[in-house]
Protein backbone atom coordinates (compact mmCIF):
# COMPACT_ATOMS: atom_id res chain seq x y z
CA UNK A 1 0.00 0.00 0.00
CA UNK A 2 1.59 3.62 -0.55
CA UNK A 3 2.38 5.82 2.37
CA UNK A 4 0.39 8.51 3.03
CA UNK A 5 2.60 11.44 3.78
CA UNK A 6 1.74 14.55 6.32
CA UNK A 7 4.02 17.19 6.52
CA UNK A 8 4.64 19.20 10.11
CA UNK A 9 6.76 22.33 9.87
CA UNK A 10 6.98 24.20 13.25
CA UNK A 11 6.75 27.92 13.07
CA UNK A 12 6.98 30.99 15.09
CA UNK A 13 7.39 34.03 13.14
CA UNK A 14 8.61 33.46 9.88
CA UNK A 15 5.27 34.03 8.19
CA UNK A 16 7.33 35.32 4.61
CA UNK A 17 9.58 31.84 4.75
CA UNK A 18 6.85 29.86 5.64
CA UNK A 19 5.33 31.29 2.14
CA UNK A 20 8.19 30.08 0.36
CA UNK A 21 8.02 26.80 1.76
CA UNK A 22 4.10 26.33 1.13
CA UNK A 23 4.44 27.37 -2.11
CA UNK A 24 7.48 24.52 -2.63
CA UNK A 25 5.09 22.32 -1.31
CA UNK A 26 1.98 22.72 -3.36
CA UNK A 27 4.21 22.17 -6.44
CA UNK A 28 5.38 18.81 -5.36
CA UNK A 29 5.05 15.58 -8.34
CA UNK A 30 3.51 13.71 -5.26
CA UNK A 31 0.99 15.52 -3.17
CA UNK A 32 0.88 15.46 0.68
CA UNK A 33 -2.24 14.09 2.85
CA UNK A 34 -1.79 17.33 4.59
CA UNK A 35 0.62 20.13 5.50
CA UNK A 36 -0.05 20.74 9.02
CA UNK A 37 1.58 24.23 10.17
CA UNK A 38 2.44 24.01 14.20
CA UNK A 39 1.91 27.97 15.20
CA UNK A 40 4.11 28.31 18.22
CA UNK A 41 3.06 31.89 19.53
CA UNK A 42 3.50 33.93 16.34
CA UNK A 43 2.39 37.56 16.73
CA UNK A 44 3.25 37.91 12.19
CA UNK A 45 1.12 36.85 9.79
CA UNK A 46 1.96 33.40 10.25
CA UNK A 47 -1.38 31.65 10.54
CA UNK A 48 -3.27 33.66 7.71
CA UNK A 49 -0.21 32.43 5.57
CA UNK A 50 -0.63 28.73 6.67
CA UNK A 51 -4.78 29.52 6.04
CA UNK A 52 -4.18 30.84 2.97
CA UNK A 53 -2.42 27.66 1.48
CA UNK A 54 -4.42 25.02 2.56
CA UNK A 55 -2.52 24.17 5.80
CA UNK A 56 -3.97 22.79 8.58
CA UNK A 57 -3.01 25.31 11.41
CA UNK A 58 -2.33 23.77 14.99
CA UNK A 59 -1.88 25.61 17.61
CA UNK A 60 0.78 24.87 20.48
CA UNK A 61 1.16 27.60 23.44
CA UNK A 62 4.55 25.86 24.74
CA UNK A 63 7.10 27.67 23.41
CA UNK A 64 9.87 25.81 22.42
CA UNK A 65 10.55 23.68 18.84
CA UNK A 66 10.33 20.92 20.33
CA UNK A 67 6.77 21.18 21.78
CA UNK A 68 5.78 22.48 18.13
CA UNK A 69 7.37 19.61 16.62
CA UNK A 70 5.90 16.97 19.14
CA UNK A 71 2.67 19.12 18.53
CA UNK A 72 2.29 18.41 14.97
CA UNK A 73 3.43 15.15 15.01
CA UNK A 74 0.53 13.71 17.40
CA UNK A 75 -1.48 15.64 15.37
CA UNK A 76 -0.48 14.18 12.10
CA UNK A 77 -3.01 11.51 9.79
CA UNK A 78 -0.74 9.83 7.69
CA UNK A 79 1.67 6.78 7.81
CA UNK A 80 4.36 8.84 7.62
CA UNK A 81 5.28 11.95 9.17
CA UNK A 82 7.84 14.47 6.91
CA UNK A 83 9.22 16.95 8.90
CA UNK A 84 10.93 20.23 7.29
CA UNK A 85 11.32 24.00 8.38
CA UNK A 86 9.42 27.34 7.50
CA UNK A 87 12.75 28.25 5.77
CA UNK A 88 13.10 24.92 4.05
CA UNK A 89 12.34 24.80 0.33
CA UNK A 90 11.84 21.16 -1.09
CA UNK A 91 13.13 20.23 -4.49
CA UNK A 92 9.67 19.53 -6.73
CA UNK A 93 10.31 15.54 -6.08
CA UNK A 94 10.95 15.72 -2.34
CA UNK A 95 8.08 13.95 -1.41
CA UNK A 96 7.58 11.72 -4.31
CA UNK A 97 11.28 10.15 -3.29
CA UNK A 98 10.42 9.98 0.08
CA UNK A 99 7.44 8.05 -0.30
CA UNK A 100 8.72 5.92 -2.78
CA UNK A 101 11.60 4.88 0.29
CA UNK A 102 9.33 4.13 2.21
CA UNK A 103 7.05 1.92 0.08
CA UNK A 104 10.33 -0.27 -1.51
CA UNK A 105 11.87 -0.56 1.98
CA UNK A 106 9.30 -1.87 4.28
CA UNK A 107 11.86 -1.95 7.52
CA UNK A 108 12.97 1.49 7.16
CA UNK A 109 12.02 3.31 10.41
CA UNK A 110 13.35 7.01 9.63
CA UNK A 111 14.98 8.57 6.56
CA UNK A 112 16.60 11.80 6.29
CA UNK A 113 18.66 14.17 3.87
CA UNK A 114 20.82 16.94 3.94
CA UNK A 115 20.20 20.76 3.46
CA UNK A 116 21.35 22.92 0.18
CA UNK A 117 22.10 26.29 1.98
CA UNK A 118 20.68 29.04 -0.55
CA UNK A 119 21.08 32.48 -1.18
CA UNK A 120 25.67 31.89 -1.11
CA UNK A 121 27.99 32.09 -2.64
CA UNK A 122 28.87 29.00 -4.64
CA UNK A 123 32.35 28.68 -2.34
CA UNK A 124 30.24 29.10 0.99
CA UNK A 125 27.67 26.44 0.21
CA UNK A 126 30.50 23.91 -1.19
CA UNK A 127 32.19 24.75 2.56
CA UNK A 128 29.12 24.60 4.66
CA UNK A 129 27.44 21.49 3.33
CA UNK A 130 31.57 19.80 4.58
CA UNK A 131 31.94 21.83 7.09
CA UNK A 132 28.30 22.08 8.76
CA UNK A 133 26.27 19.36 7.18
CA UNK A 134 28.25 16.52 6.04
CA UNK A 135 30.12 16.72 9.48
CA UNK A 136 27.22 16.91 11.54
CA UNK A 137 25.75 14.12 9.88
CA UNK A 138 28.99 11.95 10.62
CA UNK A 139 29.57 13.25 13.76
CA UNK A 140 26.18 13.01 15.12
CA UNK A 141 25.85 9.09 13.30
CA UNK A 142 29.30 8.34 15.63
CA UNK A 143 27.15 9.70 18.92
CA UNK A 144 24.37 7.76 18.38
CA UNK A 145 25.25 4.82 16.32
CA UNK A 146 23.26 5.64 13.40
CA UNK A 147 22.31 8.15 11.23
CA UNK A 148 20.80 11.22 12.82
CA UNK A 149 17.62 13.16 11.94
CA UNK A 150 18.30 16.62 10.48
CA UNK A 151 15.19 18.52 11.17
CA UNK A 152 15.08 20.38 7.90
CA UNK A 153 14.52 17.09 5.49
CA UNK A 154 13.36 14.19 7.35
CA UNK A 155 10.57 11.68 7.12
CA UNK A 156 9.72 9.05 9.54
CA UNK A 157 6.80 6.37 10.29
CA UNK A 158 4.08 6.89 12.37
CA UNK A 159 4.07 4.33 14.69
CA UNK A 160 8.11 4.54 15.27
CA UNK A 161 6.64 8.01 16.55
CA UNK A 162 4.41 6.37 18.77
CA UNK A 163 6.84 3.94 19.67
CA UNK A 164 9.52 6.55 20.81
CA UNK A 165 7.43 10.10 22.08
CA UNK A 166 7.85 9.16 25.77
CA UNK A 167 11.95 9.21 25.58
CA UNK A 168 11.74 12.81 23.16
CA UNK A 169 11.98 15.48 25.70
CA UNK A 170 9.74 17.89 23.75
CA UNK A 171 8.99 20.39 27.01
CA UNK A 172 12.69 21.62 27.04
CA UNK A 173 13.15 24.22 24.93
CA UNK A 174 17.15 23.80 24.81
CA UNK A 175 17.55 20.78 23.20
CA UNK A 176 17.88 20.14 19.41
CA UNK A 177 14.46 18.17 18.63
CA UNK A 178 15.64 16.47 15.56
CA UNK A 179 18.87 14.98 17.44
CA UNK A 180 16.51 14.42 20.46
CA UNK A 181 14.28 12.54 18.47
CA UNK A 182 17.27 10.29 16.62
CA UNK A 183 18.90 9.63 19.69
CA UNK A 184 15.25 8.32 21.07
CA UNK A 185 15.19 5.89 18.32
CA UNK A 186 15.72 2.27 19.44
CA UNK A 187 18.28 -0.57 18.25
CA UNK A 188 16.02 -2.22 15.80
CA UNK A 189 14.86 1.23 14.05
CA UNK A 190 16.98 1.50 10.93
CA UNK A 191 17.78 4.78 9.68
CA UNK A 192 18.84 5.92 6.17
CA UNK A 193 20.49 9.19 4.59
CA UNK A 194 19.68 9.74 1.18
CA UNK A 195 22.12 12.69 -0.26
CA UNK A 196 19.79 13.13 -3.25
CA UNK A 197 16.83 14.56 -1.16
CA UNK A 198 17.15 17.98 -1.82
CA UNK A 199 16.09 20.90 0.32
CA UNK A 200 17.43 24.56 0.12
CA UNK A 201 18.00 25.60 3.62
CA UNK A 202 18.29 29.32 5.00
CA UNK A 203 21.70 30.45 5.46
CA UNK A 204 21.09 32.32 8.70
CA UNK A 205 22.40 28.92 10.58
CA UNK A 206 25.71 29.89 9.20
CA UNK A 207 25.64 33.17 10.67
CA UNK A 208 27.62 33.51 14.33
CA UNK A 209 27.41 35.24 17.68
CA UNK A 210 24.86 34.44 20.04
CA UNK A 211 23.03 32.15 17.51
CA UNK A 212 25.52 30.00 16.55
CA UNK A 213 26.67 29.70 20.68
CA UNK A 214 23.21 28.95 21.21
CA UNK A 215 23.04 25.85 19.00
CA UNK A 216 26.24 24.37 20.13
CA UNK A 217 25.29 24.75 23.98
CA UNK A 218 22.06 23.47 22.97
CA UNK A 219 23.64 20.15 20.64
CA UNK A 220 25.81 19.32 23.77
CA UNK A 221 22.84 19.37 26.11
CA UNK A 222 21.36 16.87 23.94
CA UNK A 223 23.76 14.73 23.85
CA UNK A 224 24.39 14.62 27.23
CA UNK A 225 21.14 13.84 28.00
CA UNK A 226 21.13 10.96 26.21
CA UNK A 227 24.47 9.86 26.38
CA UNK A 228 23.95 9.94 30.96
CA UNK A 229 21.68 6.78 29.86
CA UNK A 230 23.05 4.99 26.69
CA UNK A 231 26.83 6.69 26.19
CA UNK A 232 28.06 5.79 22.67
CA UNK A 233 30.24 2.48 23.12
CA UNK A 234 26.96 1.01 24.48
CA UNK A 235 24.93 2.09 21.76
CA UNK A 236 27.62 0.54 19.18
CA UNK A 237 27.28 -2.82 20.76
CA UNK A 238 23.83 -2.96 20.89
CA UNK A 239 23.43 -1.75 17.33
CA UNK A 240 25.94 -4.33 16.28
CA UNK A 241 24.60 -7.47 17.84
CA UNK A 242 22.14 -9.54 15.70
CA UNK A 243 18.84 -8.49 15.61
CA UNK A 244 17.25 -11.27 18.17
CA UNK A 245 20.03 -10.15 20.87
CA UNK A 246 19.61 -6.11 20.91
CA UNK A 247 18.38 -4.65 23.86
CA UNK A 248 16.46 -1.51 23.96
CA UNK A 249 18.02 1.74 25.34
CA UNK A 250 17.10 2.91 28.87
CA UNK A 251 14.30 5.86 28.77
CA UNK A 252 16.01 9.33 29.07
């Protein structure tokens, strides 16, 4: 049977990316179930935006990504959940590939993809996408024995979601909810990185100062609250033992 695919972007006031993003979306070769659009205390023009595409609004008064995120996943229809940003624009076959994953590989628990950084120099993006995304996506895989989730282009099942939402510590706002949620993952779900899922990305992660401080004090406090239950050498063994001898990993 093919997946149905809902797509949950968090937002809090970025009502003119979020356009951008919509408008990527309703152009896709394989249309969604739904877009649902996570409002999370906007004071812009967020929601008419969302309204105004055919997004299903929901509203979560937690501020805090990770609330919106958790938000729009339990709120979500279809058998697989796609996560992206308000600044992420999807190549037209984003979801088409995804869904076609899904539907060849039946034991695939969560896939992701990296992030195209627009709006740079050609130099820049060739140095971020080493520098920032290929090396978080290595470096993260080493933490947590598989690939990571990068919240900008991911895609996951439904029922892994249900399987995992206890460990995801969605009510702390200073955690990184896409490594949260990939370090929640079990042994037995399999992860996958597909390099030709495209999605342009803003490049406003690449900017420093208080930002970029920010989201390394906020990568190490995920990690480390995973890691105080499952460090990294366990995780390894367990995800190398055969598939009848893994254990699960302690809840966070």
């Amino acid at each position: 049977m093919s997946p149905t695919l809902s797509v949950v972007i968090p937002c809090r006031n970025d009502g003119d990316l979020l356009a951008l993003c919509l408008q990527a979306l309703g152009a896709q070769t394989r249309p969604p179930l739904e877009v649902i659009v996570v409002d999370n205390g906007s004071t812009d023009s967020t929601i008419a935006i969302a309204e105004a595409h055919g997004a299903r609004v929901v509203t979560e008064p937690v501020i805090g990504i990770g609330a919106a995120a958790a938000a729009g996943y339990n709120a979500a229809q279809g058998t697989i959940i796609v996560r992206c940003d308000a600044d992420s624009v999807p190549s037209g076959d984003w979801l088409e590939k995804i869904a076609t994953r899904f539907a060849d590989d039946v034991g695939l628990a969560a896939l992701t993809g990296p992030g195209q950084f627009y709006e740079v120099s050609r130099w820049r993006a060739a140095a971020a996408d080493l520098l920032y995304m290929r090396a978080y996506l290595v470096l993260m895989g080493a933490a947590m024995a598989h690939w990571p989730l990068f919240g900008s282009n991911m895609a996951f099942r439904s029922e892994v979601w249900e399987a995992v939402r206890a460990r995801v510590h969605s009510t702390d706002p200073e955690v990184h909810d896409d490594v949260d949620l990939a370090f929640a993952l079990a042994p037995g779900h399999r992860t996958a990185c597909d390099f030709s899922l495209r999605v342009g990305i803003s490049p406003r992660a690449l900017i420093g100062g208080a930002d970029l401080r920010r989201r390394f004090v906020r990568a190490f406090r995920t990690i480390g609250l995973h890691w105080r239950v499952s460090p990294p050498w366990q995780r390894w063994v367990n995800q190398l033992r055969p598939a009848g001898r893994r254990g699960d990993y302690p809840a966070g």
